[in-house]
N, C-alpha and C. Protein backbone atom coordinates (compact mmCIF):
# COMPACT_ATOMS: atom_id res chain seq x y z
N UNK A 1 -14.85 24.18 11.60
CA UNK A 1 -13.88 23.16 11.28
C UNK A 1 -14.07 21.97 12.22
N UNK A 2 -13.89 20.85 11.54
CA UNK A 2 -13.99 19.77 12.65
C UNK A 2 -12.86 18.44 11.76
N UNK A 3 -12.81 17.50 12.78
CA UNK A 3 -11.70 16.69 12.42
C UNK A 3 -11.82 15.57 12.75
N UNK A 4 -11.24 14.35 12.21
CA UNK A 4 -11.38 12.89 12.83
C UNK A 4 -9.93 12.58 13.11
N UNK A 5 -9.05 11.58 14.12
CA UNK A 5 -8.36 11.22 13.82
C UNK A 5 -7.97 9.65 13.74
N UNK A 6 -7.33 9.73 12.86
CA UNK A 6 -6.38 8.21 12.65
C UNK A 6 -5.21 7.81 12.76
N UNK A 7 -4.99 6.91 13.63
CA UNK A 7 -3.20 6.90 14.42
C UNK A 7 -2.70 5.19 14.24
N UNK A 8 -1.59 4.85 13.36
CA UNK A 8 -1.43 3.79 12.87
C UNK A 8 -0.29 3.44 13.08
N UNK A 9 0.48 2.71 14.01
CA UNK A 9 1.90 3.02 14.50
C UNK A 9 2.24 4.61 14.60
N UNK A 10 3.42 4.61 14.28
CA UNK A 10 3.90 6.24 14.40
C UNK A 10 3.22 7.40 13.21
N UNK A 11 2.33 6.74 12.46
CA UNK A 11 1.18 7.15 11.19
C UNK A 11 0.04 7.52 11.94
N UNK A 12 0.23 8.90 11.90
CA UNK A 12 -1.32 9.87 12.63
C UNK A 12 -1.99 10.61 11.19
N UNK A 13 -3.11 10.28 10.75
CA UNK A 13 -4.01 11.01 10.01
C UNK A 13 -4.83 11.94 10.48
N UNK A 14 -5.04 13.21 10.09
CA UNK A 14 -6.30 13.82 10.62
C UNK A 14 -6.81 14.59 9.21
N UNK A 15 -8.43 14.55 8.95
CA UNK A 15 -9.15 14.49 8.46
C UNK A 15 -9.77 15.65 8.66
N UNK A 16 -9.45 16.67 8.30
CA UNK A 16 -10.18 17.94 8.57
C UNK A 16 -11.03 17.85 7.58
N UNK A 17 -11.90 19.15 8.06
CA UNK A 17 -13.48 19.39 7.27
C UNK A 17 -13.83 21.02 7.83
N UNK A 18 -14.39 21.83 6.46
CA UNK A 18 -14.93 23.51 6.59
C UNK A 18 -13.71 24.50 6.65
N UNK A 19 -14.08 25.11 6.86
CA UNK A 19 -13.39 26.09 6.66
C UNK A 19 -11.79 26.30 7.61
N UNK A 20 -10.56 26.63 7.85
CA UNK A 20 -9.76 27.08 8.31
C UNK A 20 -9.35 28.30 8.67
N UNK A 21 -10.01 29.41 9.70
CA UNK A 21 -9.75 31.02 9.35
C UNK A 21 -10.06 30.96 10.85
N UNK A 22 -9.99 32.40 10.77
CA UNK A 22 -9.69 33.16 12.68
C UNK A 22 -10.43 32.61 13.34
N UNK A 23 -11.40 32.46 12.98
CA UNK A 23 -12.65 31.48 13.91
C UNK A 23 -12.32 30.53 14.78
N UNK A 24 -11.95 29.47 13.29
CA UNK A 24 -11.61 27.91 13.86
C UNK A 24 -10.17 27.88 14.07
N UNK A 25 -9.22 28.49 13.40
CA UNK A 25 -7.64 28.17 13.61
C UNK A 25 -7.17 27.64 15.05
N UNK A 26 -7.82 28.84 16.15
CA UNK A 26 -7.30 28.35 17.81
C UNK A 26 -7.87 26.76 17.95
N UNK A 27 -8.83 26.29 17.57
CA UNK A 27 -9.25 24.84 17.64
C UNK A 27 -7.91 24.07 17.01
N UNK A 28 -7.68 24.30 15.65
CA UNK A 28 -6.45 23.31 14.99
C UNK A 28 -5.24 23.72 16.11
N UNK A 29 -4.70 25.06 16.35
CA UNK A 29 -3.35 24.58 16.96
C UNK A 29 -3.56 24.62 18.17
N UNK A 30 -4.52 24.59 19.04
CA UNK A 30 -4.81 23.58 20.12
C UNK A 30 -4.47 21.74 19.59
N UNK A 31 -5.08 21.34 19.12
CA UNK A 31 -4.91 20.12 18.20
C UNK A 31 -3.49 20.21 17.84
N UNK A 32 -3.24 20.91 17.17
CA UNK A 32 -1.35 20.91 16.87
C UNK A 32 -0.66 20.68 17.71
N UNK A 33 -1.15 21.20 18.70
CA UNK A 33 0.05 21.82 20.36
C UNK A 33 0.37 20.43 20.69
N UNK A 34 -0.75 19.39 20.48
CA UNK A 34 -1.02 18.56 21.32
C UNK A 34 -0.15 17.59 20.52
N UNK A 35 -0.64 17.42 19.74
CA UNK A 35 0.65 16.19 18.56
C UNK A 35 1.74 16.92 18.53
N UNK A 36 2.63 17.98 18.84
CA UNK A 36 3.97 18.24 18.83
C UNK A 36 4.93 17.86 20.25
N UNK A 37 3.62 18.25 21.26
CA UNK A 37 3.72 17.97 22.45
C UNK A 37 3.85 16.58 22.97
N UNK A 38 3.08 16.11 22.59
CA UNK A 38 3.35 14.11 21.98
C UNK A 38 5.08 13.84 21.20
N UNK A 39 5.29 14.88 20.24
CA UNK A 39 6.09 14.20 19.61
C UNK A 39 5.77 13.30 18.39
N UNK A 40 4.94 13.55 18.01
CA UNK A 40 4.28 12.84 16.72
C UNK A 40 5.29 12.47 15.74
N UNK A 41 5.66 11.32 15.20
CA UNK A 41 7.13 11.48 14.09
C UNK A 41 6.46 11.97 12.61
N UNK A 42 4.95 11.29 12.50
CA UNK A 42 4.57 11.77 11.34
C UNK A 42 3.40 12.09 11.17
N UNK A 43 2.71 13.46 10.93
CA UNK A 43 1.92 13.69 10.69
C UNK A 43 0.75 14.17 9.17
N UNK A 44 -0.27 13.58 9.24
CA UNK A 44 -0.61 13.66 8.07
C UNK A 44 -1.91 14.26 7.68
N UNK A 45 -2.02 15.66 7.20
CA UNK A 45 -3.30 16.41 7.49
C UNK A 45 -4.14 16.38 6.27
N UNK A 46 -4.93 15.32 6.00
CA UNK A 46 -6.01 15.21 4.83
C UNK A 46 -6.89 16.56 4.79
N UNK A 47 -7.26 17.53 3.76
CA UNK A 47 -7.67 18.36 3.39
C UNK A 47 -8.66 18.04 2.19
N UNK A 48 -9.02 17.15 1.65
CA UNK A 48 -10.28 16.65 1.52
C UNK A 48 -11.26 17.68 1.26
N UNK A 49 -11.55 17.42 2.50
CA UNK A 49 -12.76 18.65 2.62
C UNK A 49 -12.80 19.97 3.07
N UNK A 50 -11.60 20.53 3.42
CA UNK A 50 -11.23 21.62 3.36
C UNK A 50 -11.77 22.37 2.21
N UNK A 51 -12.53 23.47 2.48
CA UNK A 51 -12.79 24.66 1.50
C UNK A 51 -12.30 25.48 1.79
N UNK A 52 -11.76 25.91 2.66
CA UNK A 52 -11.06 27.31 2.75
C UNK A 52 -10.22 27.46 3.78
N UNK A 53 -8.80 28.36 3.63
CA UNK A 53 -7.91 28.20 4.69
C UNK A 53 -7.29 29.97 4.56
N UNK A 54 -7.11 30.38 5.20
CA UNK A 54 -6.99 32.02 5.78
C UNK A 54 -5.56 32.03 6.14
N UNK A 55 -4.88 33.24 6.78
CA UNK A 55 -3.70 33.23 7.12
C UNK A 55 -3.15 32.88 8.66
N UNK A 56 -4.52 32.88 9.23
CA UNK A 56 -4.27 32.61 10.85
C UNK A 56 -3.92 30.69 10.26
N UNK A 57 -4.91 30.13 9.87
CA UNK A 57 -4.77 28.88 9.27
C UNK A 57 -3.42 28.27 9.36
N UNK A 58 -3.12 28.95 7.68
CA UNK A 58 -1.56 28.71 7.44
C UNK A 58 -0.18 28.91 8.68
N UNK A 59 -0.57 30.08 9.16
CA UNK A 59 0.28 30.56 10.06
C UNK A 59 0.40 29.36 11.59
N UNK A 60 -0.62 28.84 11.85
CA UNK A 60 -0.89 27.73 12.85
C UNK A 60 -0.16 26.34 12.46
N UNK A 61 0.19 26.03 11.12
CA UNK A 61 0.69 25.23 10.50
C UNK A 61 2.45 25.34 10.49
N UNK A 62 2.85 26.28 10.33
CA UNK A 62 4.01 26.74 10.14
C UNK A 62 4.30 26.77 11.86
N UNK A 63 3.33 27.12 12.44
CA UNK A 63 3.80 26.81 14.01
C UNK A 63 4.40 25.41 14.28
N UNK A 64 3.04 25.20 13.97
CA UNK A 64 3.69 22.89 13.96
C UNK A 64 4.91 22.69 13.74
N UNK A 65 4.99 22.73 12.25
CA UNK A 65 6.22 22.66 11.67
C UNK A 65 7.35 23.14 11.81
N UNK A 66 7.47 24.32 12.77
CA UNK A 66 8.84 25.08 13.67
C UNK A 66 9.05 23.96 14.64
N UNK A 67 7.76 23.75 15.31
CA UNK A 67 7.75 22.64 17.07
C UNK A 67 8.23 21.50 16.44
N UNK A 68 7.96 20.84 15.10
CA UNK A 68 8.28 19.27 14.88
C UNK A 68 9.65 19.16 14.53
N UNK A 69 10.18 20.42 14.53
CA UNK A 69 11.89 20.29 13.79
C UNK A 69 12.73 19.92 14.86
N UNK A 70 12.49 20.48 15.51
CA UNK A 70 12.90 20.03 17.11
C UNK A 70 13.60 18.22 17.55
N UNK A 71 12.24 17.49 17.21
CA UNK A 71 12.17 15.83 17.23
C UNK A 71 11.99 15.33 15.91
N UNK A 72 12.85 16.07 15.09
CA UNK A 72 12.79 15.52 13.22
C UNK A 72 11.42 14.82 13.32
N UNK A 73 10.11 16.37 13.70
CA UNK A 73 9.39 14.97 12.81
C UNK A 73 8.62 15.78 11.61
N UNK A 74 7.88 15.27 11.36
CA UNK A 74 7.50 15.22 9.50
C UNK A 74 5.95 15.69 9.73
N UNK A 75 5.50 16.81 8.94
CA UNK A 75 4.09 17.11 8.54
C UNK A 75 3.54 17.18 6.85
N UNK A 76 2.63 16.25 6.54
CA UNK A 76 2.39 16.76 5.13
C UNK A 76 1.01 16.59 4.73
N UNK A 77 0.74 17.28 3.97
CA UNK A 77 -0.78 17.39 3.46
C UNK A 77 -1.52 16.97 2.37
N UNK A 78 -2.53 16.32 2.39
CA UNK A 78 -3.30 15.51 1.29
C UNK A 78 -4.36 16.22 0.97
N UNK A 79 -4.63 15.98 -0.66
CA UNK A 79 -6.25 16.48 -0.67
C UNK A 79 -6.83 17.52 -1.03
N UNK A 80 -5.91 18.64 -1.20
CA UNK A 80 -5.93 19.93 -1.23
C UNK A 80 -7.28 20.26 -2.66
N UNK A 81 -7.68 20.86 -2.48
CA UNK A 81 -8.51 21.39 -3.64
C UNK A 81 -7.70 22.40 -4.49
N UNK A 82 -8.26 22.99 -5.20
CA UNK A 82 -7.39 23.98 -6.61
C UNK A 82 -7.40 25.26 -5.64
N UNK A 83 -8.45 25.40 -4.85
CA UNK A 83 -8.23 26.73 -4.11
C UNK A 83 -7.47 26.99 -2.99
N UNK A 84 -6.98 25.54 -2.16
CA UNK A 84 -6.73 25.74 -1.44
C UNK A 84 -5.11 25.61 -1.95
N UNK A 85 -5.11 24.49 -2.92
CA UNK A 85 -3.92 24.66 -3.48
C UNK A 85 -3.05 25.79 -3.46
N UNK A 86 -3.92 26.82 -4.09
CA UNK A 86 -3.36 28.34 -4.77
C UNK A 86 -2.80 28.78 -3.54
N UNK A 87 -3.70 29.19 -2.61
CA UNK A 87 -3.38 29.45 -0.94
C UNK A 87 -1.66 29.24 -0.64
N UNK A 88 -1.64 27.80 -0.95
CA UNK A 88 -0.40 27.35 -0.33
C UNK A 88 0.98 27.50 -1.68
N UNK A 89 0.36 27.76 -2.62
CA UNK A 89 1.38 28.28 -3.97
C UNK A 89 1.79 29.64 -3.30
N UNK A 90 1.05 30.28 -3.32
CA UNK A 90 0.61 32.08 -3.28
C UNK A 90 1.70 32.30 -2.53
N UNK A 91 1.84 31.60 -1.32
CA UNK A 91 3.04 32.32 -0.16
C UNK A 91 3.81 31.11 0.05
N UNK A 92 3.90 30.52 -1.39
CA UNK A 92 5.17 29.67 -1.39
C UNK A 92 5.19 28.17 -0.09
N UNK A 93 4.01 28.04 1.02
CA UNK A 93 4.41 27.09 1.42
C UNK A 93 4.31 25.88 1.24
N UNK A 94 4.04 25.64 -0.10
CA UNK A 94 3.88 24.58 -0.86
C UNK A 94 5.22 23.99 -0.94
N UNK A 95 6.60 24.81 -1.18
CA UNK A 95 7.98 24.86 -0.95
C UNK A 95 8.48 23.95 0.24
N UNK A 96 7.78 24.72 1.01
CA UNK A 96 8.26 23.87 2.57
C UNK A 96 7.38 22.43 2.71
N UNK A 97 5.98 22.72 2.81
CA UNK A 97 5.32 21.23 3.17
C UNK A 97 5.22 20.31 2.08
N UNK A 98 5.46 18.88 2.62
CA UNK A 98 5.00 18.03 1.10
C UNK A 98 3.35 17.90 0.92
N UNK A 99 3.04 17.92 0.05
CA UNK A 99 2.01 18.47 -0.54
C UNK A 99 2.00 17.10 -1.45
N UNK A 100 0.14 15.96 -1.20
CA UNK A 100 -0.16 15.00 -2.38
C UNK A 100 -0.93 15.18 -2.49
N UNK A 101 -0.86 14.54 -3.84
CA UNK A 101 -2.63 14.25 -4.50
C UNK A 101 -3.56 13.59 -3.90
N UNK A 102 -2.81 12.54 -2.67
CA UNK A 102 -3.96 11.82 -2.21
C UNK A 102 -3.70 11.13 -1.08
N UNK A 103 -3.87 10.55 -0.13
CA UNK A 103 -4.00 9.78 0.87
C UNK A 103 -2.99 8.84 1.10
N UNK A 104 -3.45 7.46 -0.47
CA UNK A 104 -2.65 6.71 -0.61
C UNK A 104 -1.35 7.23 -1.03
N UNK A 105 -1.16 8.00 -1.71
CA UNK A 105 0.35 8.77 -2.28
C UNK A 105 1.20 9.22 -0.88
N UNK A 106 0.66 9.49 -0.47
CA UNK A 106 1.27 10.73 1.16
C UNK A 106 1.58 9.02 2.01
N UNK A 107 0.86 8.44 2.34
CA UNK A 107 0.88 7.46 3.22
C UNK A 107 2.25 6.44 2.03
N UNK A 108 2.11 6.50 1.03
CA UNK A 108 3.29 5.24 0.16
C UNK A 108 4.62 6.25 0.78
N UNK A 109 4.89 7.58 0.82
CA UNK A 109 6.10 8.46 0.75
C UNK A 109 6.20 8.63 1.66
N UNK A 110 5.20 8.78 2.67
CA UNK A 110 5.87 9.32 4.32
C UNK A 110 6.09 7.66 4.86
N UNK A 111 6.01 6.67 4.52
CA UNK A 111 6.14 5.18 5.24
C UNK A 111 8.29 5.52 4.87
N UNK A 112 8.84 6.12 4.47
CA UNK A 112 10.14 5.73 3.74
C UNK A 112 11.06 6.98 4.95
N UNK A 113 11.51 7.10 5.40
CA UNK A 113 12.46 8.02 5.85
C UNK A 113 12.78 8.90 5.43
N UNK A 114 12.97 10.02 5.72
CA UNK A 114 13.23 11.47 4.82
C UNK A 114 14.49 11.53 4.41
């Protein structure tokens, strides 16, 4: 897994790429720790190129998202493929995170206040 990031006022993008599973997960919530630890108000995890995401994955995510409730702040995800989609149907956390079709969509809805 590897990642770029993009930070635009209080608008942080990150751009993941490969796979998400036991391997790489400690890399992302290292990376997580660090934007919650910041205080990030909004975060925005492009999945793009994401092919695959596991339960350590998901479970690293749901970490975030416990730490950001804390400083109301906001995580949501772009990009998703059909598989990874299913992933996040399957155990419902499609429910909890906002979930777009795309970049520009996520960036028009997270600019507005929750």
């Amino acid at each position: 897994m590897n990642w770029t990031e993009i930070t635009d006022g209080d608008f942080h993008l990150i751009a993941l790429s490969g796979d998400i599973d036991l391997q790489h997960s400690p890399k992302m919530r290292q990376l997580l720790h660090v934007k919650a630890s910041q205080q990030v108000p909004v975060l925005l995890l492009d999945f793009t190129e994401v092919k695959y995401i596991d339960s350590s994955g998901l479970a690293t995510l749901v970490e975030y998202y416990q730490k950001s409730r804390s400083y109301s702040g906001r995580i949501a995800m772009a990009g998703l493929s059909n598989r990874v989609r299913g992933v996040f149907d399957l155990v419902r956390l499609s429910e909890i995170f906002s979930i777009y079709p795309s970049i520009a969509e996520a960036k028009q809805s997270l600019s507005f206040p929750p």
